[in-house]
N, C-alpha and C. Protein backbone atom coordinates (compact mmCIF):
# COMPACT_ATOMS: atom_id res chain seq x y z
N UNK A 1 -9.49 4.93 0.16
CA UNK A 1 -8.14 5.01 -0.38
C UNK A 1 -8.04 4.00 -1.51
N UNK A 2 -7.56 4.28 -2.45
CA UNK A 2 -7.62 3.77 -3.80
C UNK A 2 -6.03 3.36 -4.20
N UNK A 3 -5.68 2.41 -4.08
CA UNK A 3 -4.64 1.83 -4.41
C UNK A 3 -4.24 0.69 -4.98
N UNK A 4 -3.43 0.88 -6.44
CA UNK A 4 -3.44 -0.22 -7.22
C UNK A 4 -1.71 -1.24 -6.78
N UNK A 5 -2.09 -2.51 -7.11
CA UNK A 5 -0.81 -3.05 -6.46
C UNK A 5 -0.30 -4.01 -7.62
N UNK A 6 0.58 -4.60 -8.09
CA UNK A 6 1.03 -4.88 -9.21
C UNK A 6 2.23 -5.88 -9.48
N UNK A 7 2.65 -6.78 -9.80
CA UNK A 7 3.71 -7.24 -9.98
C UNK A 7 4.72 -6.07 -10.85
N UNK A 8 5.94 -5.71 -10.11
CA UNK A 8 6.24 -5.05 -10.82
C UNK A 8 7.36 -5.40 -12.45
N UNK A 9 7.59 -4.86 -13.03
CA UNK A 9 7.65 -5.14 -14.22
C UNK A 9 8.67 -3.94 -14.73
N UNK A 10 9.49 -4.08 -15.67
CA UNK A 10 10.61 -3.50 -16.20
C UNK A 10 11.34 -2.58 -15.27
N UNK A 11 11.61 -1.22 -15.58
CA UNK A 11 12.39 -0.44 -14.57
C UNK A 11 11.95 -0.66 -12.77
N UNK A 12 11.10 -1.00 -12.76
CA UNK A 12 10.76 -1.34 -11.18
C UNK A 12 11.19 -2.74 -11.29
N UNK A 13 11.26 -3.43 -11.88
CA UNK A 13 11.27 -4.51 -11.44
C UNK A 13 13.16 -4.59 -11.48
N UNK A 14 13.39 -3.82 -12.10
CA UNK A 14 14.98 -4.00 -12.43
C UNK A 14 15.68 -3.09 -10.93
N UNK A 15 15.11 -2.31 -10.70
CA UNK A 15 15.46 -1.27 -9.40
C UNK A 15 15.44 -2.35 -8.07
N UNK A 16 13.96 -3.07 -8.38
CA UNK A 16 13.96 -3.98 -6.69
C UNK A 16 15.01 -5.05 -6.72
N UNK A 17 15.16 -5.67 -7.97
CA UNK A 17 16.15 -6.54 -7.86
C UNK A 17 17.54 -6.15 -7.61
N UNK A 18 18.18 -4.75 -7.93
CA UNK A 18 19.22 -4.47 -8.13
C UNK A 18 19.64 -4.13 -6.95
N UNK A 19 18.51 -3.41 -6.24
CA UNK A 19 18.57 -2.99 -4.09
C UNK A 19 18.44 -4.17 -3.48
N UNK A 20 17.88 -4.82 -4.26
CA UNK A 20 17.31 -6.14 -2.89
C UNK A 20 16.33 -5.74 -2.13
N UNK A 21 15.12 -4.56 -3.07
CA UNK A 21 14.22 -4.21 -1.95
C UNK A 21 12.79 -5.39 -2.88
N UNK A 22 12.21 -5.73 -1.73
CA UNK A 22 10.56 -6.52 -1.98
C UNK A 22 9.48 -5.92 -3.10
N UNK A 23 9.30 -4.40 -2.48
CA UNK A 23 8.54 -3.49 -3.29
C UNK A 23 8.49 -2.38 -3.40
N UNK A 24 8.15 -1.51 -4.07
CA UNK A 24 7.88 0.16 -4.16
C UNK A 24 6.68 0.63 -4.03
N UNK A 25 6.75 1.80 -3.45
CA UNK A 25 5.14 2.56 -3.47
C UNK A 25 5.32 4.01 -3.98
N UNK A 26 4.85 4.39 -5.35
CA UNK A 26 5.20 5.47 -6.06
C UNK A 26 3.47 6.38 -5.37
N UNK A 27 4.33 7.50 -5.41
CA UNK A 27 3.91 8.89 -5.11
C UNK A 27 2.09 8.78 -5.69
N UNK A 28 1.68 7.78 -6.57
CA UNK A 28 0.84 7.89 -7.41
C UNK A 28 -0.26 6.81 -6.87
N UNK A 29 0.27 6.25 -5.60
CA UNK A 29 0.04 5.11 -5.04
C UNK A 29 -0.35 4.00 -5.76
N UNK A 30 0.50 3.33 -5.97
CA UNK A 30 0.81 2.14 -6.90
C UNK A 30 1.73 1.64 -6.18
N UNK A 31 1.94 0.48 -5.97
CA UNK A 31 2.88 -0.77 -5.18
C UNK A 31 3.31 -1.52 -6.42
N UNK A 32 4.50 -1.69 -6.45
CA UNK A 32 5.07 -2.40 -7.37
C UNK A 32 5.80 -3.62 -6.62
N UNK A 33 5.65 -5.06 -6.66
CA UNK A 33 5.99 -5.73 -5.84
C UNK A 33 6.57 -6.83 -6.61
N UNK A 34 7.73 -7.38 -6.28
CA UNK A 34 8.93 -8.02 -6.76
C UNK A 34 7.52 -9.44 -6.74
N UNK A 35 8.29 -10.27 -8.31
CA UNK A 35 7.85 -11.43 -8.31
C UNK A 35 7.51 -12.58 -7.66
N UNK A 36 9.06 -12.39 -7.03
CA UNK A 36 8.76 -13.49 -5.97
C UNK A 36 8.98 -13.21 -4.41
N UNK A 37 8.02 -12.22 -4.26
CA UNK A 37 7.64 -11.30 -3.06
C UNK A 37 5.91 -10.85 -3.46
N UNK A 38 4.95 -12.16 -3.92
CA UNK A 38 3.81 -12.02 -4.55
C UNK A 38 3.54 -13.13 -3.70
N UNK A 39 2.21 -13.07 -2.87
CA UNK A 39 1.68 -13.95 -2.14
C UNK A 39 1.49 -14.03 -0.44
N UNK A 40 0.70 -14.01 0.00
CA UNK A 40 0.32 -14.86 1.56
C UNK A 40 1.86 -14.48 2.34
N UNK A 41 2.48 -14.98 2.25
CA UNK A 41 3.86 -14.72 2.97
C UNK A 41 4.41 -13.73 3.10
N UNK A 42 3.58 -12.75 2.10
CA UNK A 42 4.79 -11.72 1.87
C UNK A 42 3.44 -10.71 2.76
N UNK A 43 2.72 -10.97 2.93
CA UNK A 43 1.45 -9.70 3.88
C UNK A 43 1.95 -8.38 4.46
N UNK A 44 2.85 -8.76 5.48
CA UNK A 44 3.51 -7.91 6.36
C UNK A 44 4.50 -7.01 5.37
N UNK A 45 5.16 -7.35 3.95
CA UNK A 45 5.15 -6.23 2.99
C UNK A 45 4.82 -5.74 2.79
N UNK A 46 3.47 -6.04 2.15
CA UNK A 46 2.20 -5.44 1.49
C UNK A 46 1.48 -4.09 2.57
N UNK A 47 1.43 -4.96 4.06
CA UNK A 47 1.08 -3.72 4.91
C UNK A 47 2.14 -2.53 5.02
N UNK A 48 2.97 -2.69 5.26
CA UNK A 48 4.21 -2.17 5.16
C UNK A 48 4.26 -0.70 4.10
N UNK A 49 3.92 -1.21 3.04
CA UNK A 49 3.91 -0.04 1.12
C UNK A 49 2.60 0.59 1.87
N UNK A 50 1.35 -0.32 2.29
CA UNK A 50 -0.03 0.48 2.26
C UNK A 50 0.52 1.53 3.68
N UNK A 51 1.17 1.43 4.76
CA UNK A 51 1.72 2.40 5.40
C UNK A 51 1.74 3.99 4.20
N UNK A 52 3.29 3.07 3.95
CA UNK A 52 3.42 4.28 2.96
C UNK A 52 2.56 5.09 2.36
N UNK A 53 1.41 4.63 1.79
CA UNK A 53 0.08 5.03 1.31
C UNK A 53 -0.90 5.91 2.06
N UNK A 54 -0.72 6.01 3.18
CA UNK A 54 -1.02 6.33 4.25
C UNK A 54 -0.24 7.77 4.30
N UNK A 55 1.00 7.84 4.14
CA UNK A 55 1.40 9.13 4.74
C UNK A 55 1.54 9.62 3.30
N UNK A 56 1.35 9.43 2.33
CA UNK A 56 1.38 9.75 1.09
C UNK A 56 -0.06 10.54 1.08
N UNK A 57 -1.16 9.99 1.64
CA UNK A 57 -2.48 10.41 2.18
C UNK A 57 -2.37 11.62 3.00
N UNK A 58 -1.53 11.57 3.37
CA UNK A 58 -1.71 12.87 4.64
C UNK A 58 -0.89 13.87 3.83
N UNK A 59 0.41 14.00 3.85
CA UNK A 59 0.99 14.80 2.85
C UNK A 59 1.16 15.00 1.78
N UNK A 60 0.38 14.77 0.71
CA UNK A 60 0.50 14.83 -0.61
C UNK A 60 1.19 14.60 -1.22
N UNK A 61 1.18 14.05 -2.49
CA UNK A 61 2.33 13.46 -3.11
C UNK A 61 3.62 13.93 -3.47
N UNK A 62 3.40 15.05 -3.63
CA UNK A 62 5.17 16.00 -3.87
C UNK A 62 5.67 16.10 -2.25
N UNK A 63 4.83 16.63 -1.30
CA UNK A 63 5.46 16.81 -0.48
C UNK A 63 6.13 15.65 0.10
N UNK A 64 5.18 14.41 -0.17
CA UNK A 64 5.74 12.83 0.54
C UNK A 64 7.11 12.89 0.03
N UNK A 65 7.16 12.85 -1.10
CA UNK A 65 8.21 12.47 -2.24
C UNK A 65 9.44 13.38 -1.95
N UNK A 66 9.42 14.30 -2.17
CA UNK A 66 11.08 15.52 -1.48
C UNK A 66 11.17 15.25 -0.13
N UNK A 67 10.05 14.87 1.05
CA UNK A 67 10.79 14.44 2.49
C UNK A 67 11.04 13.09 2.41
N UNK A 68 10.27 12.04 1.60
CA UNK A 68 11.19 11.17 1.71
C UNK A 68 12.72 11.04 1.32
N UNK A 69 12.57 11.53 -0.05
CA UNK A 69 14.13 11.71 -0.44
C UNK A 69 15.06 12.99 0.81
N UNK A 70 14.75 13.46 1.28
CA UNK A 70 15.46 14.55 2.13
C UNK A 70 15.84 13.27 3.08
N UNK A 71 15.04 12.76 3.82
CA UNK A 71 14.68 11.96 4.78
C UNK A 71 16.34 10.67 4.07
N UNK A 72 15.81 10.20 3.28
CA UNK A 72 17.08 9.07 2.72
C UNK A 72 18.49 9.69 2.59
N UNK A 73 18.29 11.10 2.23
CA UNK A 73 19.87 11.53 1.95
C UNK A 73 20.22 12.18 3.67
N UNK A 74 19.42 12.46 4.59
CA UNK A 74 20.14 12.71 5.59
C UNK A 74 20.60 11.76 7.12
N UNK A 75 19.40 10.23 6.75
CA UNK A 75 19.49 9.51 7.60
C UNK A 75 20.01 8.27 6.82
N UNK A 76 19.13 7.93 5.69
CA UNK A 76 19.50 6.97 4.98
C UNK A 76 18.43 5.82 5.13
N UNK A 77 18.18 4.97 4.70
CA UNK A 77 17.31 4.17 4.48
C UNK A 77 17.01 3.64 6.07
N UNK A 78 17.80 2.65 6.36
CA UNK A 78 17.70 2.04 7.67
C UNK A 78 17.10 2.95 8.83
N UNK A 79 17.21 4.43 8.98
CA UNK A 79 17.08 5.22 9.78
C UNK A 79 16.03 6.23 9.06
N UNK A 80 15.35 6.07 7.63
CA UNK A 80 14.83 6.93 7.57
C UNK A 80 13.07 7.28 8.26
N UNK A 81 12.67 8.17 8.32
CA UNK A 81 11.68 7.88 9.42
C UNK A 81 10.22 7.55 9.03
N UNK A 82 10.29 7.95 7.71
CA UNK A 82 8.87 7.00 7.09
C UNK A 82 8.72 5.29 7.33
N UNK A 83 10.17 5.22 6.51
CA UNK A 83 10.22 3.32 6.83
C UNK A 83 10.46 3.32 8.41
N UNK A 84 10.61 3.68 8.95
CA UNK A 84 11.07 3.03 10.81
C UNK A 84 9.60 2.95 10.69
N UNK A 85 8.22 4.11 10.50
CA UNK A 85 7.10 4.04 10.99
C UNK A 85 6.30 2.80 9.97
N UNK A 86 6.86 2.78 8.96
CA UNK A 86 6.09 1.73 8.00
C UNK A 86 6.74 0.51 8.57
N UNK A 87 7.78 0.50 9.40
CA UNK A 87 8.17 -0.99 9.82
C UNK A 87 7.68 -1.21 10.85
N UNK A 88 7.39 -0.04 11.75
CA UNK A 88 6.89 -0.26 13.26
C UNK A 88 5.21 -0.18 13.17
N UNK A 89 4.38 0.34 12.14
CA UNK A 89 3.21 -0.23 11.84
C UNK A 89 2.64 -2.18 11.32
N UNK A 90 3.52 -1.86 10.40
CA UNK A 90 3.28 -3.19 9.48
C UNK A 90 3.90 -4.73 10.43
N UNK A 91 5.05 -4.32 11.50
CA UNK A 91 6.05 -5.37 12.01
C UNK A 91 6.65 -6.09 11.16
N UNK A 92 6.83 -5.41 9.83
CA UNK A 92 8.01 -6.34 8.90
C UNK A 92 8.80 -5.74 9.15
């Protein structure tokens, strides 16, 4: 599995700050990870996105991408069921 990880930088970086989320994992598997959410401490993030990477692996990238968004507009973030499993893998 081939995955690049990144400080993220302009529109990602403006999106994590604006949610208050750590990092992103685009469809393209790329992790975009907030500045100061870079480092040792932040691990259990990092495992967390490579989750994501993971089911992005199994279902392909369009399909990941419309159930996640299905998934956010019918449960919503806190409840959606990719992140419950990327939180209950990773324990962040």
């Amino acid at each position: 599995m081939q995955v690049k990880v990144q400080e993220a930088k302009g529109i990602y970086s403006w999106f994590l700050y604006k949610f208050n989320y750590g990092a992103i994992t685009m469809p393209w598997k790329t992790v975009h990870i907030r500045s100061d959410r870079i480092g040792l401490q932040y691990k259990k993030l990092l495992e967390h996105e490579l989750v994501h990477v993971d089911q992005i692996n199994k279902l392909g990238a369009i399909r990941w991408t419309l159930t996640y968004f299905y998934y956010q507009l019918r449960y919503g973030y806190a409840n959606n069921p990719f992140e419950l499993e990327a939180t209950r893998k990773s324990g962040w």
